[in-house]
Protein backbone atom coordinates (compact mmCIF):
# COMPACT_ATOMS: atom_id res chain seq x y z
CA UNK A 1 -71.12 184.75 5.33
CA UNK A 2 -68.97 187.50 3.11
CA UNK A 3 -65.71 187.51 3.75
CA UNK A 4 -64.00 191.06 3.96
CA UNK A 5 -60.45 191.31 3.61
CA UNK A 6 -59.71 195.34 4.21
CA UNK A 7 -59.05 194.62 7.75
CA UNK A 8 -56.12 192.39 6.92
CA UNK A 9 -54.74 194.86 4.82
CA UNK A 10 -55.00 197.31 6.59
CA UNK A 11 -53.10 195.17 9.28
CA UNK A 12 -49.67 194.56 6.81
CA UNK A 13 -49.78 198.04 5.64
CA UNK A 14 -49.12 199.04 9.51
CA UNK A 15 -46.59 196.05 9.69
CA UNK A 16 -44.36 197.17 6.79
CA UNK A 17 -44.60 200.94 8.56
CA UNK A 18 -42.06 199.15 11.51
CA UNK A 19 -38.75 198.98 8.90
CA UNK A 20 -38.98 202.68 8.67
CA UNK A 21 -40.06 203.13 11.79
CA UNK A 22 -36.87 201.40 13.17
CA UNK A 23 -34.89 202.79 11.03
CA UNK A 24 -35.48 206.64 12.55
CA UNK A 25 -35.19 205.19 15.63
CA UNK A 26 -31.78 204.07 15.66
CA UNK A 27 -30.12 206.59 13.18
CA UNK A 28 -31.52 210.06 14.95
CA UNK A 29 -32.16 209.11 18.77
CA UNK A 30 -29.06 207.73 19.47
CA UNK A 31 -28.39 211.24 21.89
CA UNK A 32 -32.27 210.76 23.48
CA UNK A 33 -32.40 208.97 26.99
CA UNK A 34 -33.72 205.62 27.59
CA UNK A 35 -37.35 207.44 28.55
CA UNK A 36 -37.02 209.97 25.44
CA UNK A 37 -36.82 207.38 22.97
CA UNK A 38 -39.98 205.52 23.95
CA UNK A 39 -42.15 208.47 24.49
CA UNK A 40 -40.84 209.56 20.92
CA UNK A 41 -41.66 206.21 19.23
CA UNK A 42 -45.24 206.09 21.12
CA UNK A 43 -45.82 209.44 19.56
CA UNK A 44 -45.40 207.87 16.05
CA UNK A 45 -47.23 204.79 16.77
CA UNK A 46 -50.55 206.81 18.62
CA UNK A 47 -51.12 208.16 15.10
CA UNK A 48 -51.19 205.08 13.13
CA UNK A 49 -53.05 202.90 15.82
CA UNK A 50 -55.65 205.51 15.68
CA UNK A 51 -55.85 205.19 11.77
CA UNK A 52 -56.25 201.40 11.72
CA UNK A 53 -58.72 201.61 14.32
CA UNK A 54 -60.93 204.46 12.41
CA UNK A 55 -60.92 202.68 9.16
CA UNK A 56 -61.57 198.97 10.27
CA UNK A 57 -63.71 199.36 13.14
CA UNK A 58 -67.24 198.73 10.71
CA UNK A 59 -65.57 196.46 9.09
CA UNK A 60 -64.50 193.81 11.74
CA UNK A 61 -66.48 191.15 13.82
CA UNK A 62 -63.82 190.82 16.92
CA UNK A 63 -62.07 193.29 18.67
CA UNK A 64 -59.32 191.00 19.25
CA UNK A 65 -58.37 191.61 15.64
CA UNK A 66 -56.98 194.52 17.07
CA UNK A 67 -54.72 192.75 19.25
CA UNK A 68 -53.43 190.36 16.46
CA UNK A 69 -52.43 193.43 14.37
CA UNK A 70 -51.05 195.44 16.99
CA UNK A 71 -48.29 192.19 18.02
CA UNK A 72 -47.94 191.53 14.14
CA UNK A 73 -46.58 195.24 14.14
CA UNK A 74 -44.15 193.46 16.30
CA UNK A 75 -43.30 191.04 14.80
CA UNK A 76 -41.28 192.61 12.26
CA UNK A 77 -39.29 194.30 14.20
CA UNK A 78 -37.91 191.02 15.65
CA UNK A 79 -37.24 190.01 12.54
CA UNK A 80 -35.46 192.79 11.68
CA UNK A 81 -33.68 192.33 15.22
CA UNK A 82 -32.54 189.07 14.19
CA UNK A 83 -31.26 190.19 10.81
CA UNK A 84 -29.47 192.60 12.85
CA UNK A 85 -27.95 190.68 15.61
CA UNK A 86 -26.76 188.26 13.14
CA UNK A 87 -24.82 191.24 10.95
CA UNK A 88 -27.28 190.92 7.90
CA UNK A 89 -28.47 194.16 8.15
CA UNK A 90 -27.37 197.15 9.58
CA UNK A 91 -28.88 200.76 11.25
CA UNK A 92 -31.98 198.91 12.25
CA UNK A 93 -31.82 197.71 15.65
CA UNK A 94 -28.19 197.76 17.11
CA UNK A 95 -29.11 200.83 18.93
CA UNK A 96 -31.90 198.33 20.71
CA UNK A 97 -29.04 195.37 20.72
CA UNK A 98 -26.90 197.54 22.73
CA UNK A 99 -29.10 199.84 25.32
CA UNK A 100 -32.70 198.23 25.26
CA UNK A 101 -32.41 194.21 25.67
CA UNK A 102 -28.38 193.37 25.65
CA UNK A 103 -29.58 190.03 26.25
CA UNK A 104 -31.28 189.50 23.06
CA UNK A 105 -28.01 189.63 21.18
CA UNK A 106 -27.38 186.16 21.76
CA UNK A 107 -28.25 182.84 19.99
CA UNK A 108 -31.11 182.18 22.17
CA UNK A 109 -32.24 185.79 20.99
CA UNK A 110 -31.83 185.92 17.27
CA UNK A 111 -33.49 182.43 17.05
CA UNK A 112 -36.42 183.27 19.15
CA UNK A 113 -36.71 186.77 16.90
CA UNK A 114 -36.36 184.47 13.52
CA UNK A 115 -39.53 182.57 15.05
CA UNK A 116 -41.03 185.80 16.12
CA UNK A 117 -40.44 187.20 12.75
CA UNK A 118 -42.14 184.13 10.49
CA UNK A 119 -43.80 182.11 12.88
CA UNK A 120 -45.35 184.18 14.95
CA UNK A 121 -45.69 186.56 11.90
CA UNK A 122 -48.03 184.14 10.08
CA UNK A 123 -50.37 183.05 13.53
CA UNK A 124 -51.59 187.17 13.76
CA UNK A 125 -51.81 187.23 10.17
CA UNK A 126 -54.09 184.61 9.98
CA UNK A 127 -56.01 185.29 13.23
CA UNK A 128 -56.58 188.72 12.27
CA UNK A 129 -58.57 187.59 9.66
CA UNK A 130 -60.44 185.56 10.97
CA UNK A 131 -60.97 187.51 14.15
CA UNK A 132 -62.43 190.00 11.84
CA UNK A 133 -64.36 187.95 9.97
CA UNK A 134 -65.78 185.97 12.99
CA UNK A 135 -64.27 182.62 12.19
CA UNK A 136 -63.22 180.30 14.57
CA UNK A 137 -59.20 180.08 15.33
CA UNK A 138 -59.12 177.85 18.62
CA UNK A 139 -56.68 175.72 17.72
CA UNK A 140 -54.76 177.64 16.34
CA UNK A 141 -55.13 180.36 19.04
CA UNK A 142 -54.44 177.47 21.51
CA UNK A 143 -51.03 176.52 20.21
CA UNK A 144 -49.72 180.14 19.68
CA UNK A 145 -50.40 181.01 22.93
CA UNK A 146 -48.62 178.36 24.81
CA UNK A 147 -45.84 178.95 22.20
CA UNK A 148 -45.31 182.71 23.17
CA UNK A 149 -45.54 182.05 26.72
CA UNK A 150 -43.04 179.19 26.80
CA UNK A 151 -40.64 182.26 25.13
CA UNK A 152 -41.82 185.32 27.88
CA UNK A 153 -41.05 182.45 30.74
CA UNK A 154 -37.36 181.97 29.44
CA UNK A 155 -36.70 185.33 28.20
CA UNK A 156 -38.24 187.21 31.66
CA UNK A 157 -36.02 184.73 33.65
CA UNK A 158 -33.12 185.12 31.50
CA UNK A 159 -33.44 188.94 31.93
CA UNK A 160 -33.35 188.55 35.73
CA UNK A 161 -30.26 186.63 35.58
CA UNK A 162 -28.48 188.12 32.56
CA UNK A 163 -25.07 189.96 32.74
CA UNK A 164 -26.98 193.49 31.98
CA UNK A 165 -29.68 192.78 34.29
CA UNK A 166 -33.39 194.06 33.22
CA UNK A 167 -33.81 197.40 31.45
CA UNK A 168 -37.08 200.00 31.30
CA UNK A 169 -37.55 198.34 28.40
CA UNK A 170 -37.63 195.09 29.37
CA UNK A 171 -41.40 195.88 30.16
CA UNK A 172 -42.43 196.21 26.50
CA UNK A 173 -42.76 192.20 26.94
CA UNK A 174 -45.99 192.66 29.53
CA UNK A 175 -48.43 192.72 26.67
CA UNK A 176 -46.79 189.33 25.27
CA UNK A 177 -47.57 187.86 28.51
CA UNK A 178 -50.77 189.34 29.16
CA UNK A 179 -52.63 189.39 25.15
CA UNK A 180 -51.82 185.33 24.83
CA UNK A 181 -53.09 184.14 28.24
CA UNK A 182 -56.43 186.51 27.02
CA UNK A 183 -56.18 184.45 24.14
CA UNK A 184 -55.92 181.48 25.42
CA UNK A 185 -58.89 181.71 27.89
CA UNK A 186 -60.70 182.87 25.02
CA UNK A 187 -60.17 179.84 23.04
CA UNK A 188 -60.36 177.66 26.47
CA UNK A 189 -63.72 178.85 27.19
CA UNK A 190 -65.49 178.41 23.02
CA UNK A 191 -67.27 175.67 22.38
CA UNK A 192 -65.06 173.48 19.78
CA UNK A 193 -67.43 172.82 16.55
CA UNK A 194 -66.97 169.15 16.96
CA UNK A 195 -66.77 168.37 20.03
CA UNK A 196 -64.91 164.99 21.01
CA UNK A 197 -67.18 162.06 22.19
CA UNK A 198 -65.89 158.93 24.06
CA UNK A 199 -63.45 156.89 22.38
CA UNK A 200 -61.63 153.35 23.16
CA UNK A 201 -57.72 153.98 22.55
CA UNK A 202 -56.03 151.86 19.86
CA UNK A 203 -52.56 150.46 18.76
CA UNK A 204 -51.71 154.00 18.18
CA UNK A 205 -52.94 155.86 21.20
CA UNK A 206 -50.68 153.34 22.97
CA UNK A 207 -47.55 154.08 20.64
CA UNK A 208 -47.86 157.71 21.17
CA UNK A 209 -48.38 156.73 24.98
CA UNK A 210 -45.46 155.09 25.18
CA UNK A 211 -43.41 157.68 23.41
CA UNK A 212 -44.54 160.49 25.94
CA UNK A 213 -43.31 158.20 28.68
CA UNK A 214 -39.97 158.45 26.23
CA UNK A 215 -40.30 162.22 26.57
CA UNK A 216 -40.92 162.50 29.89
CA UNK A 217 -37.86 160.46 31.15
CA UNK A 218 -35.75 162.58 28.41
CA UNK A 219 -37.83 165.91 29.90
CA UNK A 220 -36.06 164.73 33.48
CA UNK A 221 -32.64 164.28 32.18
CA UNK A 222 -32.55 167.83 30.52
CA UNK A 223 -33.78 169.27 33.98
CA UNK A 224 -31.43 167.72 36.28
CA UNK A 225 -28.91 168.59 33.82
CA UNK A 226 -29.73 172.12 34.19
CA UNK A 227 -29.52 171.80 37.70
CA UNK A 228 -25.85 170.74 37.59
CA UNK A 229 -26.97 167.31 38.61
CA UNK A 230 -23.81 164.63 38.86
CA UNK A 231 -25.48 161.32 37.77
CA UNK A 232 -23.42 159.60 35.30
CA UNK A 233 -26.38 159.94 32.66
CA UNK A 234 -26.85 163.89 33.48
CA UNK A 235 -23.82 164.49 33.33
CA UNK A 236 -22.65 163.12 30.01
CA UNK A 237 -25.79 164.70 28.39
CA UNK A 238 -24.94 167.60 29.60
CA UNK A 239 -21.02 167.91 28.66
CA UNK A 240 -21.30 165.91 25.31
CA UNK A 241 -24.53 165.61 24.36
CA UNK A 242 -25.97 168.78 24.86
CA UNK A 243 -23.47 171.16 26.02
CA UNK A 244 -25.67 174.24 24.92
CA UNK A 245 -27.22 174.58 28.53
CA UNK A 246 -23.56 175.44 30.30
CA UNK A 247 -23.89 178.41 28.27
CA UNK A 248 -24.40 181.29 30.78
CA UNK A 249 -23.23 184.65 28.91
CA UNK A 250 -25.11 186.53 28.42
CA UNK A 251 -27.82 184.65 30.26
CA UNK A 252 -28.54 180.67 31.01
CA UNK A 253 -31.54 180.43 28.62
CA UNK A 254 -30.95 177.11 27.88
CA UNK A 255 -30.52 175.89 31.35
CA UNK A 256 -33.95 177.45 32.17
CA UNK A 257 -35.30 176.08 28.94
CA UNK A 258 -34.37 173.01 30.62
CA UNK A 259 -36.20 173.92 33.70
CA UNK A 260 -39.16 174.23 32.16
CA UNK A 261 -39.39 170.88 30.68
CA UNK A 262 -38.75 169.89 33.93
CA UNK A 263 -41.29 171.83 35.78
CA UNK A 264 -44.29 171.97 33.26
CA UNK A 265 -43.26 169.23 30.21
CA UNK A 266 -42.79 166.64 32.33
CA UNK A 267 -45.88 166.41 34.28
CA UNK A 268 -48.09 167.29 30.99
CA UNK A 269 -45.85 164.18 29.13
CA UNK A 270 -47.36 161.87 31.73
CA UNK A 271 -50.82 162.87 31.93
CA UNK A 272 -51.07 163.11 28.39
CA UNK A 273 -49.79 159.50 27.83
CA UNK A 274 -52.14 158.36 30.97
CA UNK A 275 -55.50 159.95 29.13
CA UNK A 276 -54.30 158.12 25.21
CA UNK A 277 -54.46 154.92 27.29
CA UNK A 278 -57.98 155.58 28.99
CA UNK A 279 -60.13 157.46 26.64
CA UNK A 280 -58.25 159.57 23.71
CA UNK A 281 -62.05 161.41 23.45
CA UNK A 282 -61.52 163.33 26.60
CA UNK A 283 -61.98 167.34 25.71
CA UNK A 284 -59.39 168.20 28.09
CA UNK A 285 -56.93 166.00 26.76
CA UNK A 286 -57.37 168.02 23.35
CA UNK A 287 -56.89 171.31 24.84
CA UNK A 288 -53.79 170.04 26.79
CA UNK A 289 -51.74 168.30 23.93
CA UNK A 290 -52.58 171.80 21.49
CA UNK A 291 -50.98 173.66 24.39
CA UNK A 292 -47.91 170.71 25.38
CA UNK A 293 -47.97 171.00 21.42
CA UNK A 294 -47.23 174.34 21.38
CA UNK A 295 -44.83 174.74 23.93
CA UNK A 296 -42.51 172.16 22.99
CA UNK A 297 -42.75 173.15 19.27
CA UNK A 298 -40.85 176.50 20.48
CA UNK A 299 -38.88 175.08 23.37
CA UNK A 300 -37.41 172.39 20.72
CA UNK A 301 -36.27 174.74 17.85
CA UNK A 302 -34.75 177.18 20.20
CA UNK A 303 -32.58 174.38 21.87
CA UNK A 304 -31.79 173.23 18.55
CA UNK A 305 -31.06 176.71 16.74
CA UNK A 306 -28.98 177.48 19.74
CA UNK A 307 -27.01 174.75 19.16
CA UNK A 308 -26.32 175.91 15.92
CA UNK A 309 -26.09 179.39 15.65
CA UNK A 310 -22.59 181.16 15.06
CA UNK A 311 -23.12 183.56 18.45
CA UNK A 312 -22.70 179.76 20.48
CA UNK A 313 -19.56 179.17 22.18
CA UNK A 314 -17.46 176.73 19.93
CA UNK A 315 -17.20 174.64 23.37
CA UNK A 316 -21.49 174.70 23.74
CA UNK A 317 -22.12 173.94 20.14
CA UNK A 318 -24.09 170.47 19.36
CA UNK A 319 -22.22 167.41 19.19
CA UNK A 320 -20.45 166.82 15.60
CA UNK A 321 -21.30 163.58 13.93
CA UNK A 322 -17.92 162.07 15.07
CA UNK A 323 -18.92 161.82 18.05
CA UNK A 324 -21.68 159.05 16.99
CA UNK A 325 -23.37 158.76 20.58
CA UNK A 326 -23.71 162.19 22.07
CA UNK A 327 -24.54 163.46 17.91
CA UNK A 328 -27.85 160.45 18.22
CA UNK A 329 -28.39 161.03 21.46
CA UNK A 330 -29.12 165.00 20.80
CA UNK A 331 -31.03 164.74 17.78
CA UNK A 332 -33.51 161.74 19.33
CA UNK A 333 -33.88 164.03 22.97
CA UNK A 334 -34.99 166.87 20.59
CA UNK A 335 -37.41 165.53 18.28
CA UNK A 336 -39.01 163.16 20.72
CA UNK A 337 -39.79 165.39 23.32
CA UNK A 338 -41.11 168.31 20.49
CA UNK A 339 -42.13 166.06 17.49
CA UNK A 340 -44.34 163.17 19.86
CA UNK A 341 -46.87 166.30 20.77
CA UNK A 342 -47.60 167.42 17.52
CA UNK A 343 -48.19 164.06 16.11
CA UNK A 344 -50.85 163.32 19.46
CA UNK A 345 -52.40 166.67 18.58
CA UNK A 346 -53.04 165.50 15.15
CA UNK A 347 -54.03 162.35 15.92
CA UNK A 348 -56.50 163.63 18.62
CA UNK A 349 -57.93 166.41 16.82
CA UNK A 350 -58.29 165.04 13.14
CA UNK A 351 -57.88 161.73 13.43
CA UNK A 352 -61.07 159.67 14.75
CA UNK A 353 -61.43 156.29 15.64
CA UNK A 354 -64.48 153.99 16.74
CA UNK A 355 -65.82 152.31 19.83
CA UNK A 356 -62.63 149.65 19.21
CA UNK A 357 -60.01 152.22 18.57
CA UNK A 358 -60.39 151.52 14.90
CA UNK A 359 -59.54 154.79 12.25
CA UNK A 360 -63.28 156.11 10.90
CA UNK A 361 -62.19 157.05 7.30
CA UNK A 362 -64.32 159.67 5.65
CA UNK A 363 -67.35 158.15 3.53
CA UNK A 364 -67.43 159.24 -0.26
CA UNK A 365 -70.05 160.97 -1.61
CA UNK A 366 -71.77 158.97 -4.38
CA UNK A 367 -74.70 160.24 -6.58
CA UNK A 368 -76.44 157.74 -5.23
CA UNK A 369 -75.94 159.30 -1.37
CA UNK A 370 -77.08 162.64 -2.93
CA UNK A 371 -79.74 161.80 -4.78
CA UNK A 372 -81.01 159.69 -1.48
CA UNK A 373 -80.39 163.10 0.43
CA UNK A 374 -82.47 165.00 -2.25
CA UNK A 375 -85.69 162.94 -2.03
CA UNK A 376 -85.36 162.61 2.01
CA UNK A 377 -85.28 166.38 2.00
CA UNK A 378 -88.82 166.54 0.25
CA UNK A 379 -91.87 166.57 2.70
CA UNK A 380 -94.20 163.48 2.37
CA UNK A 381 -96.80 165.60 1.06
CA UNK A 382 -95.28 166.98 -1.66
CA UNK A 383 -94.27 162.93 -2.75
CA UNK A 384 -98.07 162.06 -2.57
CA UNK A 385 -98.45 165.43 -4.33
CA UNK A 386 -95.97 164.33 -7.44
CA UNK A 387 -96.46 160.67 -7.20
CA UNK A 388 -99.72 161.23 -9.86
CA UNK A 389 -98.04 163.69 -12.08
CA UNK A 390 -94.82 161.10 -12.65
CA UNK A 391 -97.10 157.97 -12.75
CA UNK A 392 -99.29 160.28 -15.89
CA UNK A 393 -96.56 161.35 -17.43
CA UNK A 394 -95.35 157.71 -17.68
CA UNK A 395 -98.42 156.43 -19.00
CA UNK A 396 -98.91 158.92 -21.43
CA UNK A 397 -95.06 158.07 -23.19
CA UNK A 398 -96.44 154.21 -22.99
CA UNK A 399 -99.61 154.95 -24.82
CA UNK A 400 -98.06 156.69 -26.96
CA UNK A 401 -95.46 154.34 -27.77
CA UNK A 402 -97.90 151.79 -28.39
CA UNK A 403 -100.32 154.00 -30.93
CA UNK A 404 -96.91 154.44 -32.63
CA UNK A 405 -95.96 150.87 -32.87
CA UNK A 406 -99.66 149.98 -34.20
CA UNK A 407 -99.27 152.52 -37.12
CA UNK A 408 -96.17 150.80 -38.30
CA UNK A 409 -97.48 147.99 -38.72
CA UNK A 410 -100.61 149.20 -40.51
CA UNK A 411 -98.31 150.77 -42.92
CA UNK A 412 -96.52 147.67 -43.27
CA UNK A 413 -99.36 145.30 -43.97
């Protein structure tokens, strides 16, 4: 299959047209209305969507290529929304900042735009190409989408709830909600290439089992602590360990970060750990740990970026390493419930094991192996075919060898 590249190209040319882009926008419409603005920057997008879609059209295989270059278009301007909001830059997007999405300028917001910007970036990138090359991107698809809608869930909430309430423009996140759940039921409903077969779980499967169960009790703590629960635990994870979800201004994102763990992580910790103990082959079980995979991936470096970022509350920040207990305490909650999922999705999708839960290592290709593979390839007939000219040919070198051999010695004697 050739492998064309123009469409991809074509794709980051249109990205890098967002810094200028932005840059118009919030140096000469500051005096526009909310409605004026977007009409005006729809104007200047119609044009170039029309180009990319007149010059790649022959040249892709998927028309969800489109899709993938439209959102990477997107992506750089949260990147350059993060660069903003954390003073790096400047004219870009504090016009947004202030009248579009108040809420974004926030911790919560430049470290889901960071992800948005690199992340995110590099998923459309790469499924653009092969979207319009026809390759296969199911896993990755798979784990980008659950990722994106993990961030639409907190940020939609966090709009409802936020001090500046929802703006018009809080509906240009609709197609970030909508595109990924097309993708995943894309990717849901394609055949995987190698399709998982039964398999008896080993030592491993039963680690990772038993670490789920780890994440799914943490998964409950960081839920009732979002619910202001008053259990000794809750509440001193909440205060020392992980005082990032009493942070409410401008909106709770952590606590409903937390809620979601509680809601969705939780139940998809358990029933992941249940199917590693009863058959690891199970094709469901793949699809579900790319998307808990996913999911937590996001949900885990926003909690932790929050934590850190110099728009926290000096009160909310994470523990210091002083305080030994609530500093180990946050750092094991963290990676264990958003580092035990990606190693099960590795495990399950390129890691295989035999009937006894044994790991199948790859076989080495000899010479021998090929050459065995060469002569099965060749029909019988064509063996019975060559077997007389080989069998001749050998003869023919013995005779000759021995006429040779017999004239020596003549000459000799």
């Amino acid at each position: 299959m050739e492998t064309t590249w123009w469409p991809t190209v074509v794709a980051l040319l249109y990205d890098l047209t967002g810094i200028p882009i932005s840059y118009f926008h919030d140096s000469y419409t500051t005096e526009l209305g909310e409605g004026s603005r977007v009409i005006l920057v729809i104007a200047i997008l119609a044009p170039l969507i029309t180009v990319i879609v007149l010059t790649t059209r022959k040249h892709i295989k998927s028309y969800m290529y489109f899709g993938f270059a439209m959102l990477s278009f997107s992506s750089i301007i949260d990147l350059l929304l993060a660069l903003e909001g954390d003073g790096i830059i400047q004219g870009f997007m504090g016009l947004y900042l202030k009248q579009g999405e108040p809420y974004l300028h926030s911790a919560w917001g430049s470290v889901v735009s960071y992800w948005d910007g690199v992340v995110f970036f590099a998923c459309y990138i790469v499924m653009a190409f092969k979207a319009s090359n026809g390759m296969s991107y199911r896993t990755l698809g798979l784990h980008y989408s659950s990722a994106i809608l993990n961030s639409m869930l907190v940020l939609l909430l966090g709009a409802c709830l936020s001090q500046s309430g929802i703006t018009g423009l809080t509906a240009l996140n609709i197609p970030y909600v909508v595109f990924p759940m097309v993708v995943a039921i894309k990717c849901l409903t394609e055949k995987p290439k190698n399709r998982p077969v039964s398999m008896q779980p080993g030592w491993v499967d039963t680690l990772l089992a038993v670490l789920l169960l780890e994440a799914a009790v943490v998964a409950l703590i960081k839920g009732l602590a979002s619910l202001r629960g008053e259990q000794s635990m809750v509440a001193w994870y909440r205060e020392l360990a992980e005082p990032i979800i009493n942070q409410n201004e401008p909106a709770p994102f952590a606590a409903l970060q937390g809620l979601v763990y509680l809601f969705y992580f939780l139940p998809a910790y358990i029933v992941v750990a249940g199917g590693l103990v009863m058959n690891p082959g199970q094709p469901w079980l793949h699809d579900l740990t790319i998307l808990l995979a996913g999911a937590t991936s996001h949900a885990g470096i926003t909690i932790v970026g929050m934590s850190y970022h110099r728009l926290t509350n000096p009160e909310h920040e994470a523990p210091k390493l002083t305080n030994h207990s609530a500093f180990i305490a946050f750092w094991a909650a963290n990676l264990l419930t958003s580092l035990v999922p990606q190693l099960v999705a590795i495990r399950l999708c390129y890691i295989k094991s035999d009937d006894e839960g044994k790991v199948i290592k790859p076989a080495k290709s000899t010479n021998i192996i090929k050459q065995a593979k060469s002569v099965s390839s060749v029909k019988p007939g064509k063996l019975a075919k060559l077997s007389p000219d080989t069998t001749s040919k050998k003869d023919k070198t013995i005779s000759n060898g021995k006429t040779k051999t017999k004239k020596n010695k003549l000459k000799e004697n």
